[in-house]
N, C-alpha and C. Protein backbone atom coordinates (compact mmCIF):
# COMPACT_ATOMS: atom_id res chain seq x y z
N UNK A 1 57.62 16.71 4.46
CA UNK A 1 56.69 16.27 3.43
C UNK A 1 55.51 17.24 3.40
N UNK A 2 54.93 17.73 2.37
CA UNK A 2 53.87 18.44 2.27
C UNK A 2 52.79 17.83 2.49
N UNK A 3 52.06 18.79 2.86
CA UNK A 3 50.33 17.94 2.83
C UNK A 3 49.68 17.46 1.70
N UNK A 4 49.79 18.00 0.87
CA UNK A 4 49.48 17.71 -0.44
C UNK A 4 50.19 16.48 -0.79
N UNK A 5 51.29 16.05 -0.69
CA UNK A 5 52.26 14.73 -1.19
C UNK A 5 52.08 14.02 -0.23
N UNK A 6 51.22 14.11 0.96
CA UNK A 6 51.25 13.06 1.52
C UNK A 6 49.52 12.88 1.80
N UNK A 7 48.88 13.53 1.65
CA UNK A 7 47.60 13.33 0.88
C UNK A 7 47.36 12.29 -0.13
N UNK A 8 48.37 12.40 -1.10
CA UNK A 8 47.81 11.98 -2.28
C UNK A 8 48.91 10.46 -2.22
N UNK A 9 49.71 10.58 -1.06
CA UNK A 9 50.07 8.63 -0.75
C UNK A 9 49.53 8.22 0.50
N UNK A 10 48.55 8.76 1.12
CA UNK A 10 47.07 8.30 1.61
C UNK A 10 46.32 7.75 0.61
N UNK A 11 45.85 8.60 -0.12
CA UNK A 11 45.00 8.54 -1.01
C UNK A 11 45.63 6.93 -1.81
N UNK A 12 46.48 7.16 -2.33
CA UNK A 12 46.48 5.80 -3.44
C UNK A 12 46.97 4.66 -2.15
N UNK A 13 47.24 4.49 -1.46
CA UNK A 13 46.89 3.37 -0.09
C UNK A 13 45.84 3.16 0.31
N UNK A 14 44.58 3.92 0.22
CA UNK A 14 43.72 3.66 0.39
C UNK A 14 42.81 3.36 -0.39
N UNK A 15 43.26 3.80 -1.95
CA UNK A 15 41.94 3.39 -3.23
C UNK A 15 42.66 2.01 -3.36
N UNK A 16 44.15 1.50 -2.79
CA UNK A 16 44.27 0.28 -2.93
C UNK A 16 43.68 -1.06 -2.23
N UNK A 17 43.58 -0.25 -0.97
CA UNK A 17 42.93 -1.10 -0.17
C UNK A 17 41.45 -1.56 -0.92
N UNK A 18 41.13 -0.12 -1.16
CA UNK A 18 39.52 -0.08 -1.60
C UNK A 18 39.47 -1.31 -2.99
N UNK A 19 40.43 -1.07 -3.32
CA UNK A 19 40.55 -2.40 -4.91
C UNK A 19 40.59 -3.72 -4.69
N UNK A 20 41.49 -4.01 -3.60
CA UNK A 20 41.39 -5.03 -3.30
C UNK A 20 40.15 -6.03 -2.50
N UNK A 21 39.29 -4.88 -2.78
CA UNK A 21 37.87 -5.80 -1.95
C UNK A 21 37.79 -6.29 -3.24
N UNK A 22 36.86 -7.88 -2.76
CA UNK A 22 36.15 -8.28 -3.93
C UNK A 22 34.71 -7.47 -4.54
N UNK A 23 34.15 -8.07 -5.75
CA UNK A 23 32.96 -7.80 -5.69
C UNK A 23 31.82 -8.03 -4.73
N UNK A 24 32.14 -9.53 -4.43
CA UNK A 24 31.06 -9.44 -3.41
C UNK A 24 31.11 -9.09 -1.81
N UNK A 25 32.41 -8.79 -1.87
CA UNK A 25 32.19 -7.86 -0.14
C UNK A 25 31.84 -6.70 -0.62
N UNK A 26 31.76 -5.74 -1.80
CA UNK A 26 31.36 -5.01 -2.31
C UNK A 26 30.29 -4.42 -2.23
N UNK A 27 29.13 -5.49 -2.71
CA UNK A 27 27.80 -5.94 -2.43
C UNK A 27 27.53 -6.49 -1.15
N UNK A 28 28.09 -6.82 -0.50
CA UNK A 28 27.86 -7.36 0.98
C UNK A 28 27.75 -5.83 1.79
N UNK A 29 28.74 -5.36 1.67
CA UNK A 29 28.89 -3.53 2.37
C UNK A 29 27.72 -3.37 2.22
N UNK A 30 27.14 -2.85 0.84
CA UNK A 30 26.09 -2.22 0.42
C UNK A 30 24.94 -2.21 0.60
N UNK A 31 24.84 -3.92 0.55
CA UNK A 31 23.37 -4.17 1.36
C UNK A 31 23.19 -4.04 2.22
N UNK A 32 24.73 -4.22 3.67
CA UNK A 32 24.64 -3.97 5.14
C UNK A 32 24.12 -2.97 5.42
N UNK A 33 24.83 -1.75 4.31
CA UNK A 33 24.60 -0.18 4.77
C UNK A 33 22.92 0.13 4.56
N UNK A 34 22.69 -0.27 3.84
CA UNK A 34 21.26 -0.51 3.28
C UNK A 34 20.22 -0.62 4.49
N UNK A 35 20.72 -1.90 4.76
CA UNK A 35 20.10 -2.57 5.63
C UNK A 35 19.78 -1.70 7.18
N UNK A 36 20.82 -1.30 7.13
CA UNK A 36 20.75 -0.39 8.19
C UNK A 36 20.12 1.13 8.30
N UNK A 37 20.35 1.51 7.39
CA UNK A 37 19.77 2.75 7.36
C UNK A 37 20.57 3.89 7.58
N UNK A 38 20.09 4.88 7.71
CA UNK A 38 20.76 6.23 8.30
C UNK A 38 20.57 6.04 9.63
N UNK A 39 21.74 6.45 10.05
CA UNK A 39 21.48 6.41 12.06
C UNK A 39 20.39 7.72 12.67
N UNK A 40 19.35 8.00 11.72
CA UNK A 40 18.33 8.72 11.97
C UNK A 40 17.22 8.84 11.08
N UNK A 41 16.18 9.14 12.17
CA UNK A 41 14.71 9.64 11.29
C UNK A 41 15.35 10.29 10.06
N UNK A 42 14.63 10.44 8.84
CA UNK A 42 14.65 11.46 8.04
C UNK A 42 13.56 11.87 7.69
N UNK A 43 12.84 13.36 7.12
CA UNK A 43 11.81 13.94 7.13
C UNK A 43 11.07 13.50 5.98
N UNK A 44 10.20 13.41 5.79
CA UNK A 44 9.69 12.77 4.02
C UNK A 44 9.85 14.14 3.77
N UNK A 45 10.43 14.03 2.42
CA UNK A 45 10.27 14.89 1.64
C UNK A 45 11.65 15.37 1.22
N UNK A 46 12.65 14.94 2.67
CA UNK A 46 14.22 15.25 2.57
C UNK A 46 15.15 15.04 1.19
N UNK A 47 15.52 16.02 1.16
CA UNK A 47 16.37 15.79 -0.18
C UNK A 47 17.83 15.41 -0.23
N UNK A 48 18.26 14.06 -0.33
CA UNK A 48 19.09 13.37 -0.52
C UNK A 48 19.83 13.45 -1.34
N UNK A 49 20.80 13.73 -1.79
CA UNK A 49 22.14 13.72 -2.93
C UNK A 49 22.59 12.88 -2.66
N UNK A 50 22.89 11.46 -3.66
CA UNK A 50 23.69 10.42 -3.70
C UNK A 50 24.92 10.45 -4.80
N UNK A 51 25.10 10.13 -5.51
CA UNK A 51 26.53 9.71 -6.41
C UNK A 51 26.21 8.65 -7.29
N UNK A 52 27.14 8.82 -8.93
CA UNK A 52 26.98 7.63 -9.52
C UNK A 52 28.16 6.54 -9.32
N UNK A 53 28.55 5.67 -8.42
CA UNK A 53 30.10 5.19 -8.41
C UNK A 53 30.44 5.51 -9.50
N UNK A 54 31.59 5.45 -9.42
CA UNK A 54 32.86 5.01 -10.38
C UNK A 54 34.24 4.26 -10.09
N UNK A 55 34.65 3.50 -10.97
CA UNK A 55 35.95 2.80 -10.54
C UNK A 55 35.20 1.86 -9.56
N UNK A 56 35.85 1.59 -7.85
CA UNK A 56 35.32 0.63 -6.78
C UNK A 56 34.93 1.23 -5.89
N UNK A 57 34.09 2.49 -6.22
CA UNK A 57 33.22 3.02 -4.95
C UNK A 57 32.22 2.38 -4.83
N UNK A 58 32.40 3.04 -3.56
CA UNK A 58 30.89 2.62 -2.47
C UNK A 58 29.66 2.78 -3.18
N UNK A 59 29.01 1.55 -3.29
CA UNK A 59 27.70 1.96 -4.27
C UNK A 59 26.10 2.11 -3.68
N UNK A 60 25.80 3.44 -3.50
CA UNK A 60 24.76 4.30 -2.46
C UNK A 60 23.83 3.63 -2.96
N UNK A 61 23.14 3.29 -4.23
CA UNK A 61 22.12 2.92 -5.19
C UNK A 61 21.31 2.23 -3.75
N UNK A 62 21.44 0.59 -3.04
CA UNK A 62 20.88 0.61 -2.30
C UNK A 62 19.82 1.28 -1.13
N UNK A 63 21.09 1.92 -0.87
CA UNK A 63 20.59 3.07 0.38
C UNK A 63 20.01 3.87 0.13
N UNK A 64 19.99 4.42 -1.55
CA UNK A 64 19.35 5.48 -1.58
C UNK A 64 17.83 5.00 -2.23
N UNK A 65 17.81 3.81 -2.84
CA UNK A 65 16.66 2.98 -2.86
C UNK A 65 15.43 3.10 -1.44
N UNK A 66 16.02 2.53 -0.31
CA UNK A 66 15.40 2.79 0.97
C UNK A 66 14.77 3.94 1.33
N UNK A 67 15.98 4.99 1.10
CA UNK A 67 15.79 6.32 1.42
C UNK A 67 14.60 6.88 0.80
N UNK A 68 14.35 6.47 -0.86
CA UNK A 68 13.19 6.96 -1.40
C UNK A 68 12.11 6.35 -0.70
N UNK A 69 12.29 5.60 -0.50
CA UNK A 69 10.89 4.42 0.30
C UNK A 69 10.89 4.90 1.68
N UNK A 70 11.25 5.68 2.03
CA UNK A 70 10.93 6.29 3.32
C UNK A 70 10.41 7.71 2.77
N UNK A 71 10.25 8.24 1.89
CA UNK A 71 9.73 9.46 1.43
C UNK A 71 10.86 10.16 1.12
N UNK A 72 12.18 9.61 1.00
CA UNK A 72 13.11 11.12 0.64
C UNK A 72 13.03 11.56 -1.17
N UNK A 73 13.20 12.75 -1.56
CA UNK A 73 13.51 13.09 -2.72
C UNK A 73 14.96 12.96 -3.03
N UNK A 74 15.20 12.24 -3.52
CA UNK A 74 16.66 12.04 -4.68
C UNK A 74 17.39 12.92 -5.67
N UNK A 75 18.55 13.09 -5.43
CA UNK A 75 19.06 14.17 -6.29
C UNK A 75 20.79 12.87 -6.65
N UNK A 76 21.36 13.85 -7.71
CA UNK A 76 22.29 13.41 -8.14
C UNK A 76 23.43 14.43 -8.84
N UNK A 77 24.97 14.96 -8.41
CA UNK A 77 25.70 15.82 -8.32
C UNK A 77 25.78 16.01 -10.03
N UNK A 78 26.01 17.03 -10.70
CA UNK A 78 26.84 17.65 -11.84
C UNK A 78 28.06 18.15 -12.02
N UNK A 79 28.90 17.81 -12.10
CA UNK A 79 29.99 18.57 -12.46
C UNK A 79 29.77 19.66 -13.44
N UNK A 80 30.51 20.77 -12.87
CA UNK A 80 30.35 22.07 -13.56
C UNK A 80 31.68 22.27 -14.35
N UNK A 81 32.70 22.21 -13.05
CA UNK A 81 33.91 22.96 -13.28
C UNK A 81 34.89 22.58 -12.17
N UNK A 82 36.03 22.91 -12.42
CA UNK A 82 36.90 22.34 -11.17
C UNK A 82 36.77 23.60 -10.17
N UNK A 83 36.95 23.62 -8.99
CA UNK A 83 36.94 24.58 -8.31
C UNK A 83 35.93 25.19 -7.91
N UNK A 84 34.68 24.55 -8.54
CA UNK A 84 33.10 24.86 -8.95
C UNK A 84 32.26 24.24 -7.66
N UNK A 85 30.91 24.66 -6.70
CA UNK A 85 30.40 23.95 -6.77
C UNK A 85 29.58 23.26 -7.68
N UNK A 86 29.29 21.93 -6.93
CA UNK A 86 28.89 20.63 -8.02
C UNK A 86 27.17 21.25 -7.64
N UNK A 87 26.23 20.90 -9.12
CA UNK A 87 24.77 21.19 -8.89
C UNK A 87 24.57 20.10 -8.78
N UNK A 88 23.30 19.96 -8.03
CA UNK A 88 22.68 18.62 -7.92
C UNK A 88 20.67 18.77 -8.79
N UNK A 89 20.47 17.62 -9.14
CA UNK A 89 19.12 17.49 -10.09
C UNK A 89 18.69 16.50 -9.41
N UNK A 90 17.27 16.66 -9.37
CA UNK A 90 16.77 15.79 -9.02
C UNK A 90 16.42 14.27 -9.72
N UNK A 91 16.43 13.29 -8.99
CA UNK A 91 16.53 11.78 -9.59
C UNK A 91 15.49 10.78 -9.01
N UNK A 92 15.27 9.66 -10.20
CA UNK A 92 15.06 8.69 -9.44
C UNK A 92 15.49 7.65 -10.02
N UNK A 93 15.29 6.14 -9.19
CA UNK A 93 16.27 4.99 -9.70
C UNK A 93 15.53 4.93 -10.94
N UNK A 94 14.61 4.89 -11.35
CA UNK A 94 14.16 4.21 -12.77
C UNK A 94 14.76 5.68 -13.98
N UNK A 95 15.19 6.70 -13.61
CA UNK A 95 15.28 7.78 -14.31
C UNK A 95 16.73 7.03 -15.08
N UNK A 96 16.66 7.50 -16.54
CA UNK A 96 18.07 7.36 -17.46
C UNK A 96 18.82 8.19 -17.21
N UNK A 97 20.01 7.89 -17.13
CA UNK A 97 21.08 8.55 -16.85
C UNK A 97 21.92 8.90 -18.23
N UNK A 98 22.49 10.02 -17.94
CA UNK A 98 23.65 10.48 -19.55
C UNK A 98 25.10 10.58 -19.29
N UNK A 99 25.98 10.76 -19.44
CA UNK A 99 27.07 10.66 -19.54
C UNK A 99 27.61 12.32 -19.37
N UNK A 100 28.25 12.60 -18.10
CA UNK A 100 28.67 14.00 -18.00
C UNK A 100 30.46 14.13 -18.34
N UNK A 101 31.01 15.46 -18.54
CA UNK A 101 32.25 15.67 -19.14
C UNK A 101 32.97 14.92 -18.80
N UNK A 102 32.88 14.48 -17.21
CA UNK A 102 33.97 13.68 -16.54
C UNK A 102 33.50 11.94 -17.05
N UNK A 103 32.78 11.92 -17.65
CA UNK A 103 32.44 10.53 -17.86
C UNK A 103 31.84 9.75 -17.01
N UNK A 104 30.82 10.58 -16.07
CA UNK A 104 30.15 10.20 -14.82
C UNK A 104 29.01 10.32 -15.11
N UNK A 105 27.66 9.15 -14.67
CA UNK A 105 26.70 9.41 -15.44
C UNK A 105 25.80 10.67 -14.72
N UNK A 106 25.28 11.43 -14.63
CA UNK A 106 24.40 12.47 -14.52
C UNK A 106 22.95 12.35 -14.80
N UNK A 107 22.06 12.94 -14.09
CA UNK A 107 20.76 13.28 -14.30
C UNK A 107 20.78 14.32 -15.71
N UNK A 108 19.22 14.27 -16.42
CA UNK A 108 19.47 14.99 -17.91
C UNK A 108 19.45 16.62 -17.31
N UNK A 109 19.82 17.33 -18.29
CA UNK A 109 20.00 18.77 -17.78
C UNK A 109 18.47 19.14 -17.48
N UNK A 110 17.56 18.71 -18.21
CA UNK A 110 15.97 18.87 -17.57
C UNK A 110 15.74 18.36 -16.27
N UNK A 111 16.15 17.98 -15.41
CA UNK A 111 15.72 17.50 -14.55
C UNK A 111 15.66 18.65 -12.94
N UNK A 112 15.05 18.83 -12.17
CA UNK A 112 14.87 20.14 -11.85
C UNK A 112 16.34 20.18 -10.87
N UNK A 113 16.89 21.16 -10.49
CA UNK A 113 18.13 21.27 -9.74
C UNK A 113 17.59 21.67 -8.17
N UNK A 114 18.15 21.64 -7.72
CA UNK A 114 17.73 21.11 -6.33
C UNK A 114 18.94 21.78 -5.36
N UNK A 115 19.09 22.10 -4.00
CA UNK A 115 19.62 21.92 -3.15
C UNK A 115 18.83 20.70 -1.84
N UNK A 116 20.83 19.73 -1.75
CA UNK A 116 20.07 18.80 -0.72
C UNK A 116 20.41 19.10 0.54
N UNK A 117 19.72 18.11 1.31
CA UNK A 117 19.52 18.45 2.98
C UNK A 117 20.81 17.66 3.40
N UNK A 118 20.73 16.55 2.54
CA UNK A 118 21.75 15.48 3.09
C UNK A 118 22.27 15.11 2.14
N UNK A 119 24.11 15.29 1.87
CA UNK A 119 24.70 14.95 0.78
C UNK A 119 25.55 13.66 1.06
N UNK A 120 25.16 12.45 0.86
CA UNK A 120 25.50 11.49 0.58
C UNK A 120 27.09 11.37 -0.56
N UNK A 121 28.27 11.30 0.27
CA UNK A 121 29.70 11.29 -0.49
C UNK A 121 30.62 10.24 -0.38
N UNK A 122 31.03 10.05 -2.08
CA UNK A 122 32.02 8.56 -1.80
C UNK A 122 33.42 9.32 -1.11
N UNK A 123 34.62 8.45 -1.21
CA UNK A 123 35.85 8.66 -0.70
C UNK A 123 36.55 7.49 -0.93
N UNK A 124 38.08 8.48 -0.96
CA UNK A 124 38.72 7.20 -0.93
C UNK A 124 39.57 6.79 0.29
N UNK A 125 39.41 7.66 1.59
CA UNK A 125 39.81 7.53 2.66
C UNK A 125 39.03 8.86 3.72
N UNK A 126 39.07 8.37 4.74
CA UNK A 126 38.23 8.90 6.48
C UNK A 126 39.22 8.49 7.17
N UNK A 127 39.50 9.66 8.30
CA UNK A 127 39.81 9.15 9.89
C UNK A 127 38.91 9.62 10.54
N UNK A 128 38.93 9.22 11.86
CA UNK A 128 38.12 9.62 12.93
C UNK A 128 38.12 10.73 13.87
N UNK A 129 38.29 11.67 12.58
CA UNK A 129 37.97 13.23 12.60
C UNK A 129 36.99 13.31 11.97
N UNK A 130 36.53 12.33 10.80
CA UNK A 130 35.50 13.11 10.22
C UNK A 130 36.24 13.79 8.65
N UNK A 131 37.46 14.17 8.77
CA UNK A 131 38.07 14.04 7.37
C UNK A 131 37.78 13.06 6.53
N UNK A 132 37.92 13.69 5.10
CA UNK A 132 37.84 12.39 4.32
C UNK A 132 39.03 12.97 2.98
N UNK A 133 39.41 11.76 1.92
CA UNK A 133 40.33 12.26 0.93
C UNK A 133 39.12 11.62 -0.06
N UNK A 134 39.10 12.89 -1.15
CA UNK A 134 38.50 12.60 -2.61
C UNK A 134 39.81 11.62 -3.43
N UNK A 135 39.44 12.90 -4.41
CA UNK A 135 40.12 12.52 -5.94
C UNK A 135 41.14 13.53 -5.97
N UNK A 136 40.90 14.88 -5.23
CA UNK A 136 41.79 15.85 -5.47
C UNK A 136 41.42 17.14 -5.72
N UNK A 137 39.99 17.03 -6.49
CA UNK A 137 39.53 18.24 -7.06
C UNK A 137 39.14 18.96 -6.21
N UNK A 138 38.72 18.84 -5.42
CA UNK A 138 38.07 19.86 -4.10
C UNK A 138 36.18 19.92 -4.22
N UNK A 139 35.90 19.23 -4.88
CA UNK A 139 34.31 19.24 -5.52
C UNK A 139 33.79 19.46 -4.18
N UNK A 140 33.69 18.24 -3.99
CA UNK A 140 32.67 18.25 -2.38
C UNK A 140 33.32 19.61 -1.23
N UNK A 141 34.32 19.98 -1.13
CA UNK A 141 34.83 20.19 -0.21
C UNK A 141 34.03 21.82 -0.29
N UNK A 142 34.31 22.61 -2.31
CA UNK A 142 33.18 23.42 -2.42
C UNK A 142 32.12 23.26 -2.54
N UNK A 143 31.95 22.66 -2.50
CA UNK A 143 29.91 22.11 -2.37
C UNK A 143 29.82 23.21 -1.35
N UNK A 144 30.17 21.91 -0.11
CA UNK A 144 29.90 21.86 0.97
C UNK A 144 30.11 23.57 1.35
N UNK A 145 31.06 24.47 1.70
CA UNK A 145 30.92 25.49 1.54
C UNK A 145 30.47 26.27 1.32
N UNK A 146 29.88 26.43 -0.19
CA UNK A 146 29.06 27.02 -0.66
C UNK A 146 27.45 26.91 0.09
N UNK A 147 26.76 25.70 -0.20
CA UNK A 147 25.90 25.33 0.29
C UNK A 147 25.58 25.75 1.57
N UNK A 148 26.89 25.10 2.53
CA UNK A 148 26.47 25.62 3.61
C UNK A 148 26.32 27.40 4.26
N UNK A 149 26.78 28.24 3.32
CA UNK A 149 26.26 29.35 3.23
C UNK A 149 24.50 29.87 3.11
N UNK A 150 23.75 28.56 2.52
CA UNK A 150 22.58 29.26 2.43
C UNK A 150 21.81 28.37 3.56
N UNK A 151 22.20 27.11 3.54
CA UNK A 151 21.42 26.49 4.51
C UNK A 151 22.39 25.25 5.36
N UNK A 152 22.07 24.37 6.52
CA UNK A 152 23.19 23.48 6.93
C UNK A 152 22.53 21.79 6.26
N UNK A 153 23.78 21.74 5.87
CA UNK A 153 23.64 20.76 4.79
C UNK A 153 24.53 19.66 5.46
N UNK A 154 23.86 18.31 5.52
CA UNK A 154 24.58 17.38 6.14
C UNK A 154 25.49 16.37 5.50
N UNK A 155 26.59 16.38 5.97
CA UNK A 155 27.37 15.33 4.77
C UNK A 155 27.92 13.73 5.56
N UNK A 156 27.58 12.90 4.92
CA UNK A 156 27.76 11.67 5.29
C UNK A 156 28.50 10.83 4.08
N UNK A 157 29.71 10.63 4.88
CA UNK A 157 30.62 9.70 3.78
C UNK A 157 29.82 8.41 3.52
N UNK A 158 30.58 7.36 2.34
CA UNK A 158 30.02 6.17 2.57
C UNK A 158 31.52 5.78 1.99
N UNK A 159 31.47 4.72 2.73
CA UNK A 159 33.00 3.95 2.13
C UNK A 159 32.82 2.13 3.48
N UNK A 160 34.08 1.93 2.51
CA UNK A 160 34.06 0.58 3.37
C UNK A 160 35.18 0.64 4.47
N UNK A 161 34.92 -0.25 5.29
CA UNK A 161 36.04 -0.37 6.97
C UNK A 161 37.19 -0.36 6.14
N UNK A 162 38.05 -0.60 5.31
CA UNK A 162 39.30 -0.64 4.85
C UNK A 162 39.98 0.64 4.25
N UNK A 163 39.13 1.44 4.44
CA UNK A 163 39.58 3.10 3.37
C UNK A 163 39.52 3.59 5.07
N UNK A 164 39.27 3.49 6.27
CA UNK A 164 39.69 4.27 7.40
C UNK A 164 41.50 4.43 7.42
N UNK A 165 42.06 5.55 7.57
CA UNK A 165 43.56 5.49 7.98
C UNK A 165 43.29 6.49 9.22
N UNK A 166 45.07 6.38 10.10
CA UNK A 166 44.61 6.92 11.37
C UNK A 166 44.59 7.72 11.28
N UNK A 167 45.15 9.00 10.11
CA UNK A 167 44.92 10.67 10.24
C UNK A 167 45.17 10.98 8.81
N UNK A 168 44.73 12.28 8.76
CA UNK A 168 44.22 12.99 7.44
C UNK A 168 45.12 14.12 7.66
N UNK A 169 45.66 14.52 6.85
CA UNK A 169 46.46 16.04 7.35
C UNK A 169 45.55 17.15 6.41
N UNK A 170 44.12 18.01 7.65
CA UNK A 170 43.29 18.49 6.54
C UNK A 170 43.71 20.02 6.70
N UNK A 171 43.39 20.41 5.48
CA UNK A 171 43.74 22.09 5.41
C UNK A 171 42.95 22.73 5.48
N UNK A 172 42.68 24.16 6.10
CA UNK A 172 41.46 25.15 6.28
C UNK A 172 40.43 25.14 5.51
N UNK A 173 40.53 24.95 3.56
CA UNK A 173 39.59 24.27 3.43
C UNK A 173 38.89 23.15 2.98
N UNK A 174 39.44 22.34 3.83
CA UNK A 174 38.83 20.77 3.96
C UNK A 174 37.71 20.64 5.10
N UNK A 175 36.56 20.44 4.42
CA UNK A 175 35.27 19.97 5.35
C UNK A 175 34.93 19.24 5.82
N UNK A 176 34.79 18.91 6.85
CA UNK A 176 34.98 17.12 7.64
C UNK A 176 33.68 17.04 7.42
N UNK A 177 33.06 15.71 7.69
CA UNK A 177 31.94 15.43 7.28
C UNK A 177 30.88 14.65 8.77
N UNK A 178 29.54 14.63 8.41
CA UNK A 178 28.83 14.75 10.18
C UNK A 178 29.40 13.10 10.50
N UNK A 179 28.99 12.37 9.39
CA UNK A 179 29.03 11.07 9.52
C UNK A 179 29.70 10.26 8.64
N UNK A 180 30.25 8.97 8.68
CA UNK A 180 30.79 8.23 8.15
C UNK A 180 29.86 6.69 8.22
N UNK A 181 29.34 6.28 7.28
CA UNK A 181 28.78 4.64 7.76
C UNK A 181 29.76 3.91 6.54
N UNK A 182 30.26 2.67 7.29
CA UNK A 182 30.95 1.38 6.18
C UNK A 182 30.48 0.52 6.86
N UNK A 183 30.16 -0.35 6.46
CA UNK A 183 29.49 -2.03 6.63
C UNK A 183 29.91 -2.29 8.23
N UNK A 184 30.62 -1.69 8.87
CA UNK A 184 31.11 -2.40 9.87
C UNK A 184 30.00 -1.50 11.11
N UNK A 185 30.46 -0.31 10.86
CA UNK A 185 30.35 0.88 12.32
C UNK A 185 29.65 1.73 11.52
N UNK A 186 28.91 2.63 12.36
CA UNK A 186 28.55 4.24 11.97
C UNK A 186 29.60 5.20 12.59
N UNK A 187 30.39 6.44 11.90
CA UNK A 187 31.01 7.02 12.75
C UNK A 187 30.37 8.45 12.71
N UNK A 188 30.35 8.91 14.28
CA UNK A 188 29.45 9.91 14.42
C UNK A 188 30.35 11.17 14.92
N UNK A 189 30.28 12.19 13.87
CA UNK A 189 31.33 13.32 14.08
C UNK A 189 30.96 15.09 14.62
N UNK A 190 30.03 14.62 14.70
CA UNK A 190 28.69 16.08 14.70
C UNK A 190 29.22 16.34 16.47
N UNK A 191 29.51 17.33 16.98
CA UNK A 191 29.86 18.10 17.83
C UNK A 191 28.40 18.38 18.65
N UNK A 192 28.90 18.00 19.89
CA UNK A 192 27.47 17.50 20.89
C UNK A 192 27.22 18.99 21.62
């Protein structure tokens, strides 16, 4: 079996799992994660990249609520292009959102672009490597890459305890990520 074909029946086992939550364990996750925080200080001023869900993702809006209230600056990804890294603009919750190619809402193209410190990423599956499975496109995976060429940029999944499977089959370039938090555990992947 290829990695790729068996990627992508990870992947739909796990956006199933992810479907089958209700709404309100949904909202229950969210506020937990919330509630909790990042499993660290963050600097005021830190610049945070969150996500707009879509479909039954993990919805950051909470967390990243907090996060501003601790002094972080808010940003929010663009799609460019496939194969592209994604830009990020800066945001805040009361800011209107527009509708980008992929049908994802976006910050307006005025809004200043930004590199973040800490990129906040949905998924539709993690093991405890620190892997995670998108959608397919490789977005985050060039972000992350790119980015981390100019500076080290921290990536923290968010998903719920039911999108964990026991292994990921990742390829050279697949970027594992520092951290993982779902309502249940924090998982901590950063190399001591």
């Amino acid at each position: 079996m290829s990695a790729s074909k068996s990627k992508a029946e990870l992947r739909a086992a796990a956006l199933a799992a992810r479907e089958a939550l209700s709404e309100e364990a949904r909202v229950a996750a969210a506020a937990a994660i919330a509630s909790r925080g990042l499993p660290f200080a963050i600097t005021p001023g830190a610049i945070i990249s969150g996500y707009s869900p879509i479909r039954s993702e993990f919805d950051p809006t909470p967390l990243m609520r907090k996060l501003a209230g601790q002094g972080a600056r808010l940003a929010l990804p663009v799609v460019t292009a496939r194969g592209k890294s994604l830009v990020f603009r800066l945001w805040s919750p009361n800011d209107r959102l527009m509708l980008g190619p992929l049908g994802i809402p976006e910050p307006s193209p005025a809004a200043a672009e930004v590199i973040p410190d800490i990129m906040l990423v949905p998924l539709a599956a993690f093991d405890r490597a620190g892997h995670r499975i998108g959608y397919g496109a490789g977005h985050y995976d060039y972000t992350f890459a790119h980015l981390r060429k100019a500076k080290a940029v921290m990536g923290i999944g968010l998903g719920f305890a039911a999108q964990e499977i026991r292994a990921i089959p990742a390829l050279p370039h697949d970027v594992a990520l520092d951290y993982v938090l779902t309502e249940k555990r924090v998982f901590d992947f950063r190399k001591d």
